[in-house]
PDB file of N, CA and C in Angstrom:
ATOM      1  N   UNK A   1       1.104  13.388  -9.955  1.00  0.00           N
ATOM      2  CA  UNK A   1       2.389  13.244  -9.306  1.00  0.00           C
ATOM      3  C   UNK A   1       3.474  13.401 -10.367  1.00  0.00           C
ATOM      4  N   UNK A   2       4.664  14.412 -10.076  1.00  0.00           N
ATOM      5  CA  UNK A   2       5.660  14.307 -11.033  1.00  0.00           C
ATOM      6  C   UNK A   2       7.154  13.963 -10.033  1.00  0.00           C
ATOM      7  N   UNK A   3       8.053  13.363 -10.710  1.00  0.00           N
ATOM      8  CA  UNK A   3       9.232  13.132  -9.861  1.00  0.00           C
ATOM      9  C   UNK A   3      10.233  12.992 -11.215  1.00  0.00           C
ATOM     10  N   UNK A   4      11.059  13.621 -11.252  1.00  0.00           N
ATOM     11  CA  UNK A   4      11.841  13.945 -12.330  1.00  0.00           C
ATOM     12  C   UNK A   4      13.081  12.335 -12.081  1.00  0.00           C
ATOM     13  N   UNK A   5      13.136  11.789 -12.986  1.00  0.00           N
ATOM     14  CA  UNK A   5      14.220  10.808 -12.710  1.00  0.00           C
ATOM     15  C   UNK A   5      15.214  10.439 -14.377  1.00  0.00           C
ATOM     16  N   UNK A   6      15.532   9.584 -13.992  1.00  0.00           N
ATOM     17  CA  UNK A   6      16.777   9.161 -15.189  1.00  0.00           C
ATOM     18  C   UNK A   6      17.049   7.561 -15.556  1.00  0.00           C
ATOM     19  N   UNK A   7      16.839   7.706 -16.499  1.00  0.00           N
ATOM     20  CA  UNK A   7      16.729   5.925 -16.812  1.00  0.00           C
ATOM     21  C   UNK A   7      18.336   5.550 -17.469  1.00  0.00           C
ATOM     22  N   UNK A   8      19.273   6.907 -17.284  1.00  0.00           N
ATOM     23  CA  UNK A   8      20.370   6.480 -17.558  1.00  0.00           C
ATOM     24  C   UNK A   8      21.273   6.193 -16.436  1.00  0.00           C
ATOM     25  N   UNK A   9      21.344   7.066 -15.310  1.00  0.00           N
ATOM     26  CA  UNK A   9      22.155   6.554 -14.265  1.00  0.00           C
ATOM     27  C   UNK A   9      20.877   6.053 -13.233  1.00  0.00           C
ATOM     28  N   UNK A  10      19.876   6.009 -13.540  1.00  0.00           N
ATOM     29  CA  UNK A  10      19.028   5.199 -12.544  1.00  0.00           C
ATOM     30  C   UNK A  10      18.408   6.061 -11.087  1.00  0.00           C
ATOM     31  N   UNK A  11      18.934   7.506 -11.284  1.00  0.00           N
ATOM     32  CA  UNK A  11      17.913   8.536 -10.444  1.00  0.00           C
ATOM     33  C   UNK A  11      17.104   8.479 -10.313  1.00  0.00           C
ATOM     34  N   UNK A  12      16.701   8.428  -8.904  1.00  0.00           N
ATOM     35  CA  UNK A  12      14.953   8.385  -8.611  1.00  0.00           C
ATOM     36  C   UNK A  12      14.119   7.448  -9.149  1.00  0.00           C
ATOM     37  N   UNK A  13      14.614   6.866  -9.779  1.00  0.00           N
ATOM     38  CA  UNK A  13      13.555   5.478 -10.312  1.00  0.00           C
ATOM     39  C   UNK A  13      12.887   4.828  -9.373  1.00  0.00           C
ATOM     40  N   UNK A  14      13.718   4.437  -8.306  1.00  0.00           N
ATOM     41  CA  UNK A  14      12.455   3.463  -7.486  1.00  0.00           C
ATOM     42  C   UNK A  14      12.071   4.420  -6.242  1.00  0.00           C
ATOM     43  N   UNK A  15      12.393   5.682  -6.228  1.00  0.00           N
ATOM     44  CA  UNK A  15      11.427   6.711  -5.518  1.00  0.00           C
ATOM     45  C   UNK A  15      10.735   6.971  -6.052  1.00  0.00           C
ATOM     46  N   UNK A  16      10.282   7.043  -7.463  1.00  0.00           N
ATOM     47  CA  UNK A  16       9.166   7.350  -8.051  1.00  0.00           C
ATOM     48  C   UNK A  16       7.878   6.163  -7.875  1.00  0.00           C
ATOM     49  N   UNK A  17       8.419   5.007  -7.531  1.00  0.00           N
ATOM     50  CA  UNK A  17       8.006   3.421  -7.498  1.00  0.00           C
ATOM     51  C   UNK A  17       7.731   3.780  -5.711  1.00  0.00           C
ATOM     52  N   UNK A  18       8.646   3.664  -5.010  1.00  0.00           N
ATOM     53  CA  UNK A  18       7.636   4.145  -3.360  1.00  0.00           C
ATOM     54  C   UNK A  18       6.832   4.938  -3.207  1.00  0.00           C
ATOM     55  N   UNK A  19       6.985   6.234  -4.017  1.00  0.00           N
ATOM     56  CA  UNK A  19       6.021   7.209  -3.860  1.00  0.00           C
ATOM     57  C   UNK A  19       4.659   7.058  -4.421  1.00  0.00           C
ATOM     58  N   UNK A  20       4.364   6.200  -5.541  1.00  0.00           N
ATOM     59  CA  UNK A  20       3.590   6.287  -6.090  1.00  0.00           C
ATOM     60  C   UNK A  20       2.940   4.932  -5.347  1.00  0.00           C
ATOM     61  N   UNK A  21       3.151   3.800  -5.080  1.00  0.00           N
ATOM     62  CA  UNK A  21       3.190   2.784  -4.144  1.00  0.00           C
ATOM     63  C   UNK A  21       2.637   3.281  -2.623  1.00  0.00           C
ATOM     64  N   UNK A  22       3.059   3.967  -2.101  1.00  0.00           N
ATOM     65  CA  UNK A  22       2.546   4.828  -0.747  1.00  0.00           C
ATOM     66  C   UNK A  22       1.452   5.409  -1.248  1.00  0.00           C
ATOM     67  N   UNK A  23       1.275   6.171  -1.959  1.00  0.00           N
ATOM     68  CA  UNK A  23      -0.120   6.879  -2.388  1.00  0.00           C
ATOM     69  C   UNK A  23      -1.021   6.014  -2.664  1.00  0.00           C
ATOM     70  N   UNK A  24      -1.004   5.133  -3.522  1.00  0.00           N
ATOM     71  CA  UNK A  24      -2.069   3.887  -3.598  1.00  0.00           C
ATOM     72  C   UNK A  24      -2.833   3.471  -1.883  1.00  0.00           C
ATOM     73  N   UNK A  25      -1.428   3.104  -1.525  1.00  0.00           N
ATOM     74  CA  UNK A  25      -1.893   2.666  -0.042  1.00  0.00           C
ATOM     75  C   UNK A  25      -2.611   3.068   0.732  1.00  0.00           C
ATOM     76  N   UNK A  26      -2.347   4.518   0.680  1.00  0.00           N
ATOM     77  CA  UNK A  26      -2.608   5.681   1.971  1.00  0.00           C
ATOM     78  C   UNK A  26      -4.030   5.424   1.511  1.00  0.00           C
ATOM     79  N   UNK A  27      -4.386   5.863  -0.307  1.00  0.00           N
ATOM     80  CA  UNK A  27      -6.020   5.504  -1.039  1.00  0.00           C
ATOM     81  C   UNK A  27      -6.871   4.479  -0.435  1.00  0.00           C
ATOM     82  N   UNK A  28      -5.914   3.464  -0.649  1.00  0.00           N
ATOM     83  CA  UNK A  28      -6.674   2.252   0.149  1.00  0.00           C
ATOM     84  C   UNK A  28      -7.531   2.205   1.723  1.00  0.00           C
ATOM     85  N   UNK A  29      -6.124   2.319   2.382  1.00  0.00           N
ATOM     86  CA  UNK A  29      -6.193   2.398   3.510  1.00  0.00           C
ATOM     87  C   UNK A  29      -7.299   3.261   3.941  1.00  0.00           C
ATOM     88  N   UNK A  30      -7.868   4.439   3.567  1.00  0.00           N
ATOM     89  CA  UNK A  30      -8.434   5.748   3.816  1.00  0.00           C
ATOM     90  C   UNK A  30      -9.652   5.624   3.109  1.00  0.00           C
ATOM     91  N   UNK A  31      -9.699   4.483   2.558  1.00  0.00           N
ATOM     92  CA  UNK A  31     -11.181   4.405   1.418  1.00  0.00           C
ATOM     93  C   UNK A  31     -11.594   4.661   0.541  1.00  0.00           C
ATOM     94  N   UNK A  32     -10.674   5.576  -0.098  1.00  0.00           N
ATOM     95  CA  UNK A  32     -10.847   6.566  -1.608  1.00  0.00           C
ATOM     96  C   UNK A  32     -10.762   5.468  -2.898  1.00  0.00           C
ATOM     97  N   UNK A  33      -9.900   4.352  -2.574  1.00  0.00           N
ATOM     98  CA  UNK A  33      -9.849   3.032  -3.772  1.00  0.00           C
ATOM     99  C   UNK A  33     -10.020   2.204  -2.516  1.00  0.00           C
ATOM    100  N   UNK A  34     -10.913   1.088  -3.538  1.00  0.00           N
ATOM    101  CA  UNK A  34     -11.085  -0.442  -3.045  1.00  0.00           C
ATOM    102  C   UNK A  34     -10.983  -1.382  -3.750  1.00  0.00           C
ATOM    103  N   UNK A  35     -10.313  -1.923  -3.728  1.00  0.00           N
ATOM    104  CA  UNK A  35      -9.448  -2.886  -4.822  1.00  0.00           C
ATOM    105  C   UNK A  35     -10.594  -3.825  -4.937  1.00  0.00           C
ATOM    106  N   UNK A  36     -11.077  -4.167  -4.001  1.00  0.00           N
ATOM    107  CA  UNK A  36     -12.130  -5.456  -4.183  1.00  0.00           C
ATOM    108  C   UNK A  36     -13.578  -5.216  -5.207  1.00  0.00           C
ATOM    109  N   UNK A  37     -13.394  -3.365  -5.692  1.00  0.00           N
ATOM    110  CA  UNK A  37     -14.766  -3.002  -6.434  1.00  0.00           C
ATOM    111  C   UNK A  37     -14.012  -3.557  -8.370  1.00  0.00           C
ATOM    112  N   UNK A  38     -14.949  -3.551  -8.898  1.00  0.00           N
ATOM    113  CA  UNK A  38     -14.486  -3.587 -10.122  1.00  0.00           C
ATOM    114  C   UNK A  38     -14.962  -2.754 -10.410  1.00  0.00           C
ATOM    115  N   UNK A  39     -13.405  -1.915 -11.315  1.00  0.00           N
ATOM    116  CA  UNK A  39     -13.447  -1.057 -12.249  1.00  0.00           C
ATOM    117  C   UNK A  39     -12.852   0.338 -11.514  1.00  0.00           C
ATOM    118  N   UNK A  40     -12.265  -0.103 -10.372  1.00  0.00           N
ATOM    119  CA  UNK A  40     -11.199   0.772  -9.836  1.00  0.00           C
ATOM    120  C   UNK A  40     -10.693   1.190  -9.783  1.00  0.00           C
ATOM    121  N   UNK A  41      -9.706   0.469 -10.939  1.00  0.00           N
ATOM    122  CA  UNK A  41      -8.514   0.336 -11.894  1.00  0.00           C
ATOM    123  C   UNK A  41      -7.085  -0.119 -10.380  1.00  0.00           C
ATOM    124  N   UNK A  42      -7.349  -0.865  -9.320  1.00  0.00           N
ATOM    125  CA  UNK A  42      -6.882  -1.385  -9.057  1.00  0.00           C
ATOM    126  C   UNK A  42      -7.267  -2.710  -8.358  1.00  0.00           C
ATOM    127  N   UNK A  43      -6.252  -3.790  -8.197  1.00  0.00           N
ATOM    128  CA  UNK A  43      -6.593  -4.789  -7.929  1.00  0.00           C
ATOM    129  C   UNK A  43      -5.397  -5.862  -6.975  1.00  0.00           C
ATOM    130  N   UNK A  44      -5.683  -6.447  -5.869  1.00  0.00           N
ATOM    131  CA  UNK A  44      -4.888  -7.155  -5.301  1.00  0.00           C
ATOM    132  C   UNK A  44      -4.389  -8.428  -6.392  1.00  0.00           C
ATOM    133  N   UNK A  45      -3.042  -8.876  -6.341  1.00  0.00           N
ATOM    134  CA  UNK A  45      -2.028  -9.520  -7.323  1.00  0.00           C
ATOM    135  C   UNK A  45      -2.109 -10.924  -6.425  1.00  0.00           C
ATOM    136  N   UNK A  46      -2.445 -11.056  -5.266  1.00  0.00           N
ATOM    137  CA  UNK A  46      -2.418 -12.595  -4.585  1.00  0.00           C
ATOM    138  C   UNK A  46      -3.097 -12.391  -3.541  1.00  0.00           C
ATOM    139  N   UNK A  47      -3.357 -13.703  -3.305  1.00  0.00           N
ATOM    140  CA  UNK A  47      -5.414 -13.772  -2.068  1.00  0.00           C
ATOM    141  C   UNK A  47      -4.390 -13.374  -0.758  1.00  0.00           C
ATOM    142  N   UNK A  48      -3.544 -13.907  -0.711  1.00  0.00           N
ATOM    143  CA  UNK A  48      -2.451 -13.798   0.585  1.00  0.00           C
ATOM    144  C   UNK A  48      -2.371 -11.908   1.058  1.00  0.00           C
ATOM    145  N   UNK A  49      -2.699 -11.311   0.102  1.00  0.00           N
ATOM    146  CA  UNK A  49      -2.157  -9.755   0.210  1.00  0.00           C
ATOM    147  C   UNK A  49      -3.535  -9.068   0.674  1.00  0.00           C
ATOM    148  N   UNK A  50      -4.654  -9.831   0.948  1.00  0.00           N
ATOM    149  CA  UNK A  50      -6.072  -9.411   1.235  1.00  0.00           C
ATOM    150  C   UNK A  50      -5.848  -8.863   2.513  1.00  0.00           C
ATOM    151  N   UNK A  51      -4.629  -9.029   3.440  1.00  0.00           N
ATOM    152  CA  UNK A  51      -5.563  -8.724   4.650  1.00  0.00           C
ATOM    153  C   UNK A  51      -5.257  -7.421   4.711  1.00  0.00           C
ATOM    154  N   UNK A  52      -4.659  -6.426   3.685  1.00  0.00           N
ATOM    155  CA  UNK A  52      -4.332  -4.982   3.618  1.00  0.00           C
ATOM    156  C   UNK A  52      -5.755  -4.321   3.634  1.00  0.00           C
ATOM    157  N   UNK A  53      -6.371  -5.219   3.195  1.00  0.00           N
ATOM    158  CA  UNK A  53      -8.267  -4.348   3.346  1.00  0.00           C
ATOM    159  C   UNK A  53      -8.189  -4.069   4.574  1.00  0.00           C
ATOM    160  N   UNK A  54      -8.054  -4.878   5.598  1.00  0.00           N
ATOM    161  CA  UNK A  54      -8.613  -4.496   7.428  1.00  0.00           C
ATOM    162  C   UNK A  54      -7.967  -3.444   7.986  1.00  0.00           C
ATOM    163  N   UNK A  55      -8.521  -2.706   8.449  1.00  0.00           N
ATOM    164  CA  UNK A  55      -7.800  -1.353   8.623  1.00  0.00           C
ATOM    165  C   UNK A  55      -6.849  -2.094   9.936  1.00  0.00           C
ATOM    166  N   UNK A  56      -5.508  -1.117   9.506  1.00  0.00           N
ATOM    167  CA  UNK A  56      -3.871  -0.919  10.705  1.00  0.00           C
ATOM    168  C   UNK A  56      -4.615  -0.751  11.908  1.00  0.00           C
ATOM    169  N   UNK A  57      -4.593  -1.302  13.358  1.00  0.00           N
ATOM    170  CA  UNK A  57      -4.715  -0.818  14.562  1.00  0.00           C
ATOM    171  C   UNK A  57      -3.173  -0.873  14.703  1.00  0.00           C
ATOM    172  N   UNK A  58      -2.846   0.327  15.841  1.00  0.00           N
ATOM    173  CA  UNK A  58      -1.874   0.076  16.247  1.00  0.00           C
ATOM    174  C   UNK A  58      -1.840  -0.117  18.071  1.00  0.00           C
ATOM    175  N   UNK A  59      -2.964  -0.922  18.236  1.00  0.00           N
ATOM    176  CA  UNK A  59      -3.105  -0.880  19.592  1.00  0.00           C
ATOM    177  C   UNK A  59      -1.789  -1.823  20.282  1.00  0.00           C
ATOM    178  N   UNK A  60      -1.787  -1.504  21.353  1.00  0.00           N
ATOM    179  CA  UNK A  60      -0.589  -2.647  21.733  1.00  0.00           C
ATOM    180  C   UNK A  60      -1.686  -4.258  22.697  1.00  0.00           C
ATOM    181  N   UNK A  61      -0.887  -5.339  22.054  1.00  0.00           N
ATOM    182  CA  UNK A  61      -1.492  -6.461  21.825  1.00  0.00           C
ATOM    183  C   UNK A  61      -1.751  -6.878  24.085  1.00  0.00           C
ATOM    184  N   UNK A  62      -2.716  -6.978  23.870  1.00  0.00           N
ATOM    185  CA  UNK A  62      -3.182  -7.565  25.556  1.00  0.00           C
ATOM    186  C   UNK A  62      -2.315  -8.487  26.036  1.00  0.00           C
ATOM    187  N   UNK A  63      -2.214  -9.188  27.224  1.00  0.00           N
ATOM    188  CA  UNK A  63      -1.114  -9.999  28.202  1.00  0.00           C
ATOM    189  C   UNK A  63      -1.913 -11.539  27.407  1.00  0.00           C
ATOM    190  N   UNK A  64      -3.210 -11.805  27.401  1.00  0.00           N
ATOM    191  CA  UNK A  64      -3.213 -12.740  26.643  1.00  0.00           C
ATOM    192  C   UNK A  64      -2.971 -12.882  24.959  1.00  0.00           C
ATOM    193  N   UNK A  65      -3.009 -12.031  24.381  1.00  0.00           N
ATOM    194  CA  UNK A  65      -2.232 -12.473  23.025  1.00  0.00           C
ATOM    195  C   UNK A  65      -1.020 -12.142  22.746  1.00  0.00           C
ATOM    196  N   UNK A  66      -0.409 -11.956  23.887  1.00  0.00           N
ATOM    197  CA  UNK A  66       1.188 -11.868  23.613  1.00  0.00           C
ATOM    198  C   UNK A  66       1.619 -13.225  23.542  1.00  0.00           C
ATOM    199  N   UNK A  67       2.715 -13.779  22.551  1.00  0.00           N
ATOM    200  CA  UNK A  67       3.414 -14.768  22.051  1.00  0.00           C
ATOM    201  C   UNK A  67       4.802 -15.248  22.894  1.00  0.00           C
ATOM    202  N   UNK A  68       5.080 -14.273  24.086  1.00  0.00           N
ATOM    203  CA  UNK A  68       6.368 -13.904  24.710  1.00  0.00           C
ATOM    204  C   UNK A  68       6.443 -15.197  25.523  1.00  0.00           C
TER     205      UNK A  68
END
């Protein structure tokens, strides 16, 4: 990945930080990295951030587990 930026007026700096941030994810998400293997070279930062392992449904939630 290249993204040309500037550490003097601050160009693209934290697009280079989403983009590269989204790509991890998409890895994750898709199975290519698993943070939970060692030697991955990545790793979840707090137990709270685990539930990014379970894959996204985006089903819409049934009449009984609606909160409404």
């Amino acid at each position: 990945m290249f993204l040309e930026t500037s550490a003097l007026t601050g160009e693209n700096v934290e697009e280079a930080f989403v983009q590269c941030a989204r790509k991890i994810l998409n890895k994750i998400e898709s199975g290519e990295l698993d943070p939970e293997r060692m030697g991955s070279g990545i790793q979840y930062g707090d137990a709270a951030l685990r539930q990014l392992r379970s894959p996204r449904r985006t089903q819409a939630p049934s009449v009984q587990e609606c909160g409404c």
